[in-house]
Protein backbone atom coordinates (compact mmCIF):
# COMPACT_ATOMS: atom_id res chain seq x y z
CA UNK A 1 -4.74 4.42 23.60
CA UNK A 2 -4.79 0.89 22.83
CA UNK A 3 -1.44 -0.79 20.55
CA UNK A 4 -2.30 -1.01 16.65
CA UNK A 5 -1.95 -3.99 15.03
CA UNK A 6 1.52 -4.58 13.62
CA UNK A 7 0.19 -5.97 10.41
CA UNK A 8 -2.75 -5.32 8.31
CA UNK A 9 -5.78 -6.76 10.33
CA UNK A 10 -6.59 -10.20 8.99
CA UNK A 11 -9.97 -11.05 10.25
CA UNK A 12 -10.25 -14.88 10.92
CA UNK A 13 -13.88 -15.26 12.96
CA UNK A 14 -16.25 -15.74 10.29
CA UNK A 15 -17.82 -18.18 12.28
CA UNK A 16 -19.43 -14.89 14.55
CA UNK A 17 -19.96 -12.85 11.53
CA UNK A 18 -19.08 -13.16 7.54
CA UNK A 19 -18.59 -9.75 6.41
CA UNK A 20 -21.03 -8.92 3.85
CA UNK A 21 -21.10 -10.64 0.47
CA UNK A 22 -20.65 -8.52 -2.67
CA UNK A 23 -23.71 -9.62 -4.00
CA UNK A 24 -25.86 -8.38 -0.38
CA UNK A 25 -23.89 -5.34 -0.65
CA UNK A 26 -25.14 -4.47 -4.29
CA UNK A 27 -28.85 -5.99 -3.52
CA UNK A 28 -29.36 -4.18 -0.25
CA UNK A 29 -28.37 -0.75 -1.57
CA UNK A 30 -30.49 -1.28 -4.84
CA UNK A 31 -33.51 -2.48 -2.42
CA UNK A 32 -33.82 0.41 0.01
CA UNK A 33 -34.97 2.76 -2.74
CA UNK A 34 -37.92 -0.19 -3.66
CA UNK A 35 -38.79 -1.86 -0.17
CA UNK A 36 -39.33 0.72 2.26
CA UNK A 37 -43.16 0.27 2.26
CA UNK A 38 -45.92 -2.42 3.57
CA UNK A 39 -45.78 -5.00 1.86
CA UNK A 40 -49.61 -6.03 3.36
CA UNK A 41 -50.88 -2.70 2.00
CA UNK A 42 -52.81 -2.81 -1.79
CA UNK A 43 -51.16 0.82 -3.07
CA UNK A 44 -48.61 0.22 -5.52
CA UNK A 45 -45.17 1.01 -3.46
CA UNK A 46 -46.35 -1.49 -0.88
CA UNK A 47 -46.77 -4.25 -3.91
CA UNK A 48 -43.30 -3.65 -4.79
CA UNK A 49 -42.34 -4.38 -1.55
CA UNK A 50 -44.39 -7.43 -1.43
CA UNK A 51 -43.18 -8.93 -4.90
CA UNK A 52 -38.89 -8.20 -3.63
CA UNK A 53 -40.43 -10.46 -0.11
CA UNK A 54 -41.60 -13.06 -2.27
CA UNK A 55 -38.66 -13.02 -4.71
CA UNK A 56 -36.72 -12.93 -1.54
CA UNK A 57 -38.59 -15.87 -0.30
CA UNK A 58 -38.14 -18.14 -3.02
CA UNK A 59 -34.68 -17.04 -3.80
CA UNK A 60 -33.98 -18.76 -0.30
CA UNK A 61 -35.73 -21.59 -1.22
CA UNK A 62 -34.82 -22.33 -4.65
CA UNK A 63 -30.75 -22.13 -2.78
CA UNK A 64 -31.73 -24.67 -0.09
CA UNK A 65 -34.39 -27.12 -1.92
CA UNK A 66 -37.43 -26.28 -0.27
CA UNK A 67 -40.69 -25.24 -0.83
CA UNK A 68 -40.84 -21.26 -0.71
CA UNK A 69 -44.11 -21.15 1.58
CA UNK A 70 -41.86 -23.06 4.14
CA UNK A 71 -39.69 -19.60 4.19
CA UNK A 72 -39.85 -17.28 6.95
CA UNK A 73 -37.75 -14.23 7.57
CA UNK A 74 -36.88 -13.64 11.66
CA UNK A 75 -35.43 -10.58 13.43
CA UNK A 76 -32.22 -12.73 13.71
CA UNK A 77 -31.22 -16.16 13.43
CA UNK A 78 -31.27 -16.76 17.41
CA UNK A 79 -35.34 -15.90 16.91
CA UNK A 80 -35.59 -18.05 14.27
CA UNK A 81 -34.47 -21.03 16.78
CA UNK A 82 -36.87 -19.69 19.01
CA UNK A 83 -39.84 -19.94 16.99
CA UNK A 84 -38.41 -23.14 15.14
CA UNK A 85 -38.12 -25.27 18.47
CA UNK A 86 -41.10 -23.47 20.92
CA UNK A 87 -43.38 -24.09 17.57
CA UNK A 88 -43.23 -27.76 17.26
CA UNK A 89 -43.03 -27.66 20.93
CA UNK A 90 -46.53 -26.18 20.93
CA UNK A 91 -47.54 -28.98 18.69
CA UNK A 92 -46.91 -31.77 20.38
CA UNK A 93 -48.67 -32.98 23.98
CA UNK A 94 -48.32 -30.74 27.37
CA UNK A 95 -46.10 -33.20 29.04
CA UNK A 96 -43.88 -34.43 25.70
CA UNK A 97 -40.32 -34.03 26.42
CA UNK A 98 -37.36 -31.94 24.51
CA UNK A 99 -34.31 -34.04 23.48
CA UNK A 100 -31.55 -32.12 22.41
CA UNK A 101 -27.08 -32.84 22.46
CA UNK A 102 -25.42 -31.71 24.84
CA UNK A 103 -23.60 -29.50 22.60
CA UNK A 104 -26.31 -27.38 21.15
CA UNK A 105 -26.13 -23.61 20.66
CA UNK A 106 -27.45 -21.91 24.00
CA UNK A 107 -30.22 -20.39 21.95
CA UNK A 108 -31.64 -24.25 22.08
CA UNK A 109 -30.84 -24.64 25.52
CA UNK A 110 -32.52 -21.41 26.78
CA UNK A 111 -35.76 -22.12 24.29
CA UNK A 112 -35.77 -25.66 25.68
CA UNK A 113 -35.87 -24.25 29.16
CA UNK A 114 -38.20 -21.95 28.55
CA UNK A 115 -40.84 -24.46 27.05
CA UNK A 116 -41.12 -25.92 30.65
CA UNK A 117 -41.40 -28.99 29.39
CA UNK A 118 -39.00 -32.54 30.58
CA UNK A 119 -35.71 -32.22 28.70
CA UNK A 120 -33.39 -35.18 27.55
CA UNK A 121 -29.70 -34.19 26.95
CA UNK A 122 -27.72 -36.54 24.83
CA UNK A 123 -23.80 -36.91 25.15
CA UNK A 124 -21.31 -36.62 22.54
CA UNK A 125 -17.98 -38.12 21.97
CA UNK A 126 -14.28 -36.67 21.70
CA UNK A 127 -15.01 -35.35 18.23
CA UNK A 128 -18.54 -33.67 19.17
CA UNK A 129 -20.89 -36.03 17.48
CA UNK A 130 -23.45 -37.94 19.24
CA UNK A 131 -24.41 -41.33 19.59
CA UNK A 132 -27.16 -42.21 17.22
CA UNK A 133 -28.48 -45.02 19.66
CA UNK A 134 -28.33 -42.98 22.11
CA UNK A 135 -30.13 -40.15 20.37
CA UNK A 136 -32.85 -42.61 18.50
CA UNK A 137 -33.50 -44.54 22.18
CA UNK A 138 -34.23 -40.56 23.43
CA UNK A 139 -36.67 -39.84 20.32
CA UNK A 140 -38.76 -42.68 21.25
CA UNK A 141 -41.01 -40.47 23.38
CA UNK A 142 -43.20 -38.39 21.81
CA UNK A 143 -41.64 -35.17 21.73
CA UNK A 144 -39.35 -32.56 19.95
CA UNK A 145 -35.72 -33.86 19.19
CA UNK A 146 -33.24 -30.64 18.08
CA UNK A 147 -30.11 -31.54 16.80
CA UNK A 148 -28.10 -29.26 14.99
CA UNK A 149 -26.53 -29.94 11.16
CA UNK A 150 -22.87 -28.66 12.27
CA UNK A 151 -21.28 -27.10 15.67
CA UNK A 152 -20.74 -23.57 15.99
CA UNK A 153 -17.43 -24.40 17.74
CA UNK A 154 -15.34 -27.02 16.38
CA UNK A 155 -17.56 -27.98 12.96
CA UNK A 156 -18.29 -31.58 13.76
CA UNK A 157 -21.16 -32.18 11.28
CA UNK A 158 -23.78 -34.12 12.87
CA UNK A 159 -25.88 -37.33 10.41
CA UNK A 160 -29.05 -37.79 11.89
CA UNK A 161 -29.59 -41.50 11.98
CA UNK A 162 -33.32 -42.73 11.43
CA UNK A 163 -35.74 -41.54 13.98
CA UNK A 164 -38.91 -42.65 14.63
CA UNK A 165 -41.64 -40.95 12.22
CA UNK A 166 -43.01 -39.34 14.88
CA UNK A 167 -40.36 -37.51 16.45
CA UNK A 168 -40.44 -33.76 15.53
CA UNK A 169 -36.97 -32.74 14.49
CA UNK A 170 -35.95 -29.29 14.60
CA UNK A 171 -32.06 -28.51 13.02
CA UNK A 172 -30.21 -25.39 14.30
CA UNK A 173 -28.20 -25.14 11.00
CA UNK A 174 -27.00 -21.22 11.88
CA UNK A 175 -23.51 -22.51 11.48
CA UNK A 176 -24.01 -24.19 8.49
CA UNK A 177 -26.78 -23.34 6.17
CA UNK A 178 -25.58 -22.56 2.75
CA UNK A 179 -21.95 -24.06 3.12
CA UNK A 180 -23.29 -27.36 3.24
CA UNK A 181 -26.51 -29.07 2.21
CA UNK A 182 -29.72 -29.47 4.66
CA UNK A 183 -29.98 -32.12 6.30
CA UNK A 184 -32.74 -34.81 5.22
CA UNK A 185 -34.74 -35.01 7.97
CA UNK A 186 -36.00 -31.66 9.71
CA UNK A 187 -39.71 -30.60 10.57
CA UNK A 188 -38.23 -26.82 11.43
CA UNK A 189 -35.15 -25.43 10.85
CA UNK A 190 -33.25 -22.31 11.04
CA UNK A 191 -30.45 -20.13 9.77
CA UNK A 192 -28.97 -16.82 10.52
CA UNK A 193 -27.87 -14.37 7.13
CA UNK A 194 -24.82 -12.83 9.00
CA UNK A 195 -23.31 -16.68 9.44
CA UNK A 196 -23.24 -16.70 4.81
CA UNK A 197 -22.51 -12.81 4.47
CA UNK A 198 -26.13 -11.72 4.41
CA UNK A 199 -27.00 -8.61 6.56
CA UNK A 200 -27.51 -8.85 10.32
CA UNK A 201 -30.14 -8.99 11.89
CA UNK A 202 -32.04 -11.60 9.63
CA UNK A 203 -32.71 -14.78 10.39
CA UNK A 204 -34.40 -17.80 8.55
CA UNK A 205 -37.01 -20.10 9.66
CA UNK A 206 -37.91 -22.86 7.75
CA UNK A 207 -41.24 -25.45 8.90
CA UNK A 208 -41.99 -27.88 7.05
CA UNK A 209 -45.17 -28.24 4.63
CA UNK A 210 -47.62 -29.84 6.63
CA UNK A 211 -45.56 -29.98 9.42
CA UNK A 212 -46.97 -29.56 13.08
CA UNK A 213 -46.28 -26.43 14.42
CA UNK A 214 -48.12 -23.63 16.00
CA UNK A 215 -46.63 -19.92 17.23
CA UNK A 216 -45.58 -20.90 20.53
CA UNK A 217 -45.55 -16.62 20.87
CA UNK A 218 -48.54 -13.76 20.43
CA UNK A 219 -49.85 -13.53 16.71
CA UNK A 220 -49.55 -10.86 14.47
CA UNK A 221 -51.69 -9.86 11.07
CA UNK A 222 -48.23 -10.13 8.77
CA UNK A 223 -48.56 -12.15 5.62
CA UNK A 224 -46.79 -14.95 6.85
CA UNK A 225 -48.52 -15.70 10.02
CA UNK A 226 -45.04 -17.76 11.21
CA UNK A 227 -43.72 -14.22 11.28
CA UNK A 228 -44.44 -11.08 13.54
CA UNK A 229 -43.47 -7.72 13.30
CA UNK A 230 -42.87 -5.80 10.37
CA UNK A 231 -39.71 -7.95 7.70
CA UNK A 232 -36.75 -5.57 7.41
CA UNK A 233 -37.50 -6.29 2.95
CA UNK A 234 -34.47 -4.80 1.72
CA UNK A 235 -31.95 -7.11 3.90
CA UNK A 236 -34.18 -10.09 3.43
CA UNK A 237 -33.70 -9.39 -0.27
CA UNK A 238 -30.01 -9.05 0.60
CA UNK A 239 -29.90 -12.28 2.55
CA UNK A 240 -31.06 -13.78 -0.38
CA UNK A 241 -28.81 -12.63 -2.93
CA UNK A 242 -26.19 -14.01 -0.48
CA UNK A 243 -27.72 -17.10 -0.08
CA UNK A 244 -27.57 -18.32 -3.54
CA UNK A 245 -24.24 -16.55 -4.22
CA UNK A 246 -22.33 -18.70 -1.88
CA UNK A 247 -24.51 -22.11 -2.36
CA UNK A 248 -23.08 -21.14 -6.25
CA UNK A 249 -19.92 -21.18 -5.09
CA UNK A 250 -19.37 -22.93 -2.16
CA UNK A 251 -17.78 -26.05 -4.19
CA UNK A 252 -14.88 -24.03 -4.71
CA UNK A 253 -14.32 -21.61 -1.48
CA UNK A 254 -15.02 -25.27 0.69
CA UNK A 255 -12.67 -27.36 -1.02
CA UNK A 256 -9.70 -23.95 -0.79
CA UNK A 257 -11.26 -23.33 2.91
CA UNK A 258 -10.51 -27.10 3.95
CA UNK A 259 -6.73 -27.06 2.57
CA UNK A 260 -6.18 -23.97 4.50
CA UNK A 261 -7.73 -25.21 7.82
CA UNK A 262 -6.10 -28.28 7.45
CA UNK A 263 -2.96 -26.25 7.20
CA UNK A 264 -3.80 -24.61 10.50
CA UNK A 265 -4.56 -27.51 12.14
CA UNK A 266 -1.04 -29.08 10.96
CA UNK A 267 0.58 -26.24 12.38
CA UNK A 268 -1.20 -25.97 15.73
CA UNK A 269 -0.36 -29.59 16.47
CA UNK A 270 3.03 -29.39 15.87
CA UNK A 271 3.21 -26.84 19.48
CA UNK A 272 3.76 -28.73 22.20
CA UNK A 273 0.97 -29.32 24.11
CA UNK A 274 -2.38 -27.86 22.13
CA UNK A 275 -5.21 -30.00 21.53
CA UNK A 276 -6.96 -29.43 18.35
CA UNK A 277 -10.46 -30.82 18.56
CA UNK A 278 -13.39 -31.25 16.45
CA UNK A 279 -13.84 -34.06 13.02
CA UNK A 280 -10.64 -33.32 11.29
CA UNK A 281 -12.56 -34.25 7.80
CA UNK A 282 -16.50 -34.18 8.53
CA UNK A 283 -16.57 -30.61 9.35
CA UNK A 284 -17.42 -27.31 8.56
CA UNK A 285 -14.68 -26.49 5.65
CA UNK A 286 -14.00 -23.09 7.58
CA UNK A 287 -13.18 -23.44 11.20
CA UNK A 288 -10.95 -24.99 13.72
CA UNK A 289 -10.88 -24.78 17.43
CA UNK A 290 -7.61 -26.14 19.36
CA UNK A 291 -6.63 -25.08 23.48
CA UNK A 292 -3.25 -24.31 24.09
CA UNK A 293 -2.19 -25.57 27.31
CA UNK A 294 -0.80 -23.21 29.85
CA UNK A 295 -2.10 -20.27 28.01
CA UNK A 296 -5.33 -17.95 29.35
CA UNK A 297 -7.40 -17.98 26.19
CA UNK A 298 -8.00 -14.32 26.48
CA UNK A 299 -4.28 -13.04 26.38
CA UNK A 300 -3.72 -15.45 23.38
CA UNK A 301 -6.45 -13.55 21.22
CA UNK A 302 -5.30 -10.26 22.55
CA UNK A 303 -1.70 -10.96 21.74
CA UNK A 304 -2.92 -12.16 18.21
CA UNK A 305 -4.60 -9.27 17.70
CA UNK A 306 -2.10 -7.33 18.34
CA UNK A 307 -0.07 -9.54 15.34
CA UNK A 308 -3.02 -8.62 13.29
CA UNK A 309 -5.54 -11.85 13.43
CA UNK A 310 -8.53 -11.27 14.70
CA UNK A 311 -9.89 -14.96 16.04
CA UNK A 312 -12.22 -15.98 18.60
CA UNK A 313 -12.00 -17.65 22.20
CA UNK A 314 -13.86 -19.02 24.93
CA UNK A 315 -17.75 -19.92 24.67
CA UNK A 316 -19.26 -18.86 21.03
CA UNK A 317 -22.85 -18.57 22.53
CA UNK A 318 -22.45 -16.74 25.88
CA UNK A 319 -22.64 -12.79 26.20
CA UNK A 320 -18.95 -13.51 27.97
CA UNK A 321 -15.87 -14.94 26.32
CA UNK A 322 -14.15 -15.45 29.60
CA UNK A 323 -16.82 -18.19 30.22
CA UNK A 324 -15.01 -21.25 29.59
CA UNK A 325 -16.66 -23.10 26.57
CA UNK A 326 -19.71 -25.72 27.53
CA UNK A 327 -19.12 -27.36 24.15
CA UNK A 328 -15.43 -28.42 24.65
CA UNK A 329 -16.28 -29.53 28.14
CA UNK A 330 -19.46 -31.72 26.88
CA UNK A 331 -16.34 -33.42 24.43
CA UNK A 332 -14.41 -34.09 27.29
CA UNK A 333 -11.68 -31.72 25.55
CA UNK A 334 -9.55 -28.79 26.85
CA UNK A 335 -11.54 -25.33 28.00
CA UNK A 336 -8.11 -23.53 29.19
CA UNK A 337 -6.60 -21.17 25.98
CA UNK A 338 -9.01 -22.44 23.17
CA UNK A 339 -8.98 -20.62 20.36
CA UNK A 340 -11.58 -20.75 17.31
CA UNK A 341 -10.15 -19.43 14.12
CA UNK A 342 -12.88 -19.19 11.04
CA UNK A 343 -11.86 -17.98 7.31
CA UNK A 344 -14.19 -15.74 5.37
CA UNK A 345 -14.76 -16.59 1.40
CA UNK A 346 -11.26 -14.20 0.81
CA UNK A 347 -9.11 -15.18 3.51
CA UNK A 348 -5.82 -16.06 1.30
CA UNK A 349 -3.31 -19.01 1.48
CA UNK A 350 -0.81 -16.09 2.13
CA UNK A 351 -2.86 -14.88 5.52
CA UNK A 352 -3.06 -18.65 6.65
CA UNK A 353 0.96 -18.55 6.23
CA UNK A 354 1.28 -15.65 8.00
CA UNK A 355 -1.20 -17.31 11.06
CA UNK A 356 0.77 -20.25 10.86
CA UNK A 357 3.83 -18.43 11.52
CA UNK A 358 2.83 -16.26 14.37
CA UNK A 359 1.20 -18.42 16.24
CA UNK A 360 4.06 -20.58 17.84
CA UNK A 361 5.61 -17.29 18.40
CA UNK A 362 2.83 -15.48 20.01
CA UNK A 363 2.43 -18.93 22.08
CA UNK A 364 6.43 -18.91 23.45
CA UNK A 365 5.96 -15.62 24.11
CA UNK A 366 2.70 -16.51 26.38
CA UNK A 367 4.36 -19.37 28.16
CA UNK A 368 7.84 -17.41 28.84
C-alpha cells in the first residue's frame, strides 16, 4: 500500500487541471436535465438544447471580446489547436511554411508536423520569450506563424510584435485564456475549459470573422461547420459559466496568486543551487517552475507528495514525466529536478507557507 500523505493534500498543479469552478459545478448539474438532446433537430427538447449552445457560445464570447460566431466548442483543448493551426494551414498555399517558437506546446509541434508542410522554429531567450526580429524576419513568408499568449511551463507571456498583414497567426492560449486578456493579433486561437475550472474534455476554438481558414479534417452536418461530432451542451454551458466567473474575478485571485508565487520563488532561490526560471513579473500570476540541482525531479515530487503537495515535474506536454522538459532546454535552463508548482483560485497564503517550509527540507533530505 502506498504511504499517505502526512498532511492534508494541498494540490498545487493547476496548471494540468483547475478543479472545477463553483459556478461549472452548479451550471453543469442544472444543464444535464435541459441539454441532453440535438440541438440540430426542430422538436422542442432539441431547441432547448440549441438556445443553452448559443447562450453558451456567446457567454464565451462576451468573457473574451469576440464575436460569438467566431466560437467553437472542441472535444478538448489539444483538438482545438489542431483545427486552429491545420485550418489556416489549409488556407494558405501548398508549399507555405509553419513558423512556430521553439517552446510551443507539443500539440503545435505534432499539428505542424503533421501539415507536411516546411517548418521555421524560432529561438527563445533565458526567460522563454522570443525574439521579435527574429520571429517578424520568419513571418515574412507567406505562411502560418503560431505563437502562443503564455507558456505552459514557466508563464513567460509572449507580445507579439507587428507582423506582416499577411501572416496568419494562430495563438495557443490553453495556458492562459481567461487569466489574462487575448492577445491583439490572432486569426485562430484556442483554449482548453479544464486550464479556468471548466469541465474536461472541452476545448475552445476561436477563427476569426473573415478569417482564412478551411477544415483541414472530414466535414460534418453540425451547426457550426468548424465543429464535428456531436457538442457535449451541458459542459460547454459549464465551460462557460466558468469562463466569465474567473475573467470577473481574475483582478483579484491574479494580483493574491502573484504575491504568493513570488513568495515561492523567494524561497526556492534562497536553496543552494536551484534555478528558478521563467519572467519573474510578465507571467502567468499562477505558476513557477525552478530545477533543483542534484535532485531526480521525480523523487522530489514523490517526496512532496508524500508532505502533502501535489506539484508537477518534468515535460508538461509529453505522455511521460520522466522525459526531461523540451521547454527548459529550448531556454538554455536546467532539465535535471524541475519542478512546476501552479495555485488554483483557493490555494491559501497559509498552504504557500507550509510549501515554503517543506521544501528545503524535503530537498536536504534528497541530497543527503
Amino acid at each position: 500500500m502506498s504511504e499517505a500523505p502526512a498532511v492534508p493534500p494541498r494540490y498545487l498543479d493547476s496548471a494540468s487541471s483547475e478543479p472545477l469552478h463553483p459556478a461549472a459545478h452548479q451550471t453543469l448539474l442544472a444543464a444535464l436535465d435541459a441539454g441532453y438532446a440535438d440541438p440540430r433537430r426542430l422538436h422542442h427538447p432539441a431547441r432547448n438544447a440549441r438556445l443553452l449552445l448559443d447562450n453558451a457560445r456567446a457567454a464565451v464570447a462576451e468573457a473574451l471580446g469576440v464575436r460569438a460566431d467566431e466560437v467553437t466548442f472542441t472535444g478538448s483543448g489539444t483538438e482545438a489547436v489542431h483545427r486552429g493551426l491545420l485550418g489556416l494551414v489549409s488556407a494558405t498555399a501548398y508549399d507555405a511554411p509553419v513558423t512556430h517558437t521553439d517552446v510551443e506546446h507539443s500539440a503545435v509541434l505534432h499539428a505542424a508536423a503533421w501539415s507536411g508542410r516546411p517548418t521555421t522554429v524560432v529561438p527563445v531567450d533565458r526567460l522563454g520569450r522570443v525574439d521579435p526580429d527574429a520571429l517578424r524576419s520568419a513571418a515574412e513568408a507567406l505562411g502560418v506563424v503560431a505563437v502562443q499568449a503564455a507558456n505552459h511551463e514557466v508563464g513567460t507571456v509572449q507580445h507579439l510584435p507587428d507582423l506582416p498583414e499577411h501572416a496568419a497567426v494562430f495563438v495557443d492560449a490553453c495556458a492562459a485564456m481567461g487569466r489574462l486578456p487575448l492577445p491583439d493579433r490572432w486569426a485562430a486561437a484556442a483554449g482548453s475549459a479544464h486550464k479556468w475550472g471548466g469541465p474536461a474534455g472541452v476545448g475552445v476554438l476561436l477563427v476569426r470573422h473573415r478569417a482564412a481558414w478551411l477544415n483541414p479534417f472530414p466535414a460534418d452536418d453540425r451547426a457550426d461547420h468548424r465543429a464535428t461530432g456531436f457538442e457535449n451542451v451541458p459542459a460547454a454551458l459549464a465551460a462557460a459559466a466558468a469562463l466569465q466567473a474567473v475573467v470577473a474575478e481574475r483582478g483579484e485571485v491574479n494580483a493574491r496568486q502573484h504575491a504568493l508565487v513570488d513568495r515561492i520563488r523567494a524561497a526556492a532561490v534562497a536553496i543552494d543551487d536551484v534555478d528558478v526560471v521563467g519572467d519573474p513579473v510578465d507571467r502567468l500570476p499562477h505558476l513557477v517552475t525552478f530545477s533543483v540541482l542534484y535532485v531526480n525531479g521525480e523523487r522530489l515530487v514523490t517526496a512532496l507528495d508524500r508532505r502533502g503537495f501535489g506539484v508537477a515535474s518534468g515535460s508538461a506536454c509529453t505522455a511521460s514525466t520522466l522525459e526531461p522538459s523540451r521547454v527548459l532546454a529550448a531556454m538554455g535552463a536546467l532539465t535535471h529536478g524541475n519542478v512546476r508548482v501552479s495555485l488554483t483560485r483557493d490555494t491559501s497564503e497559509a498552504d504557500v507557507e507550509a510549501f515554503c517550509a517543506a521544501l528545503p527540507e524535503v530537498v536536504a533530505e534528497l541530497r543527503s
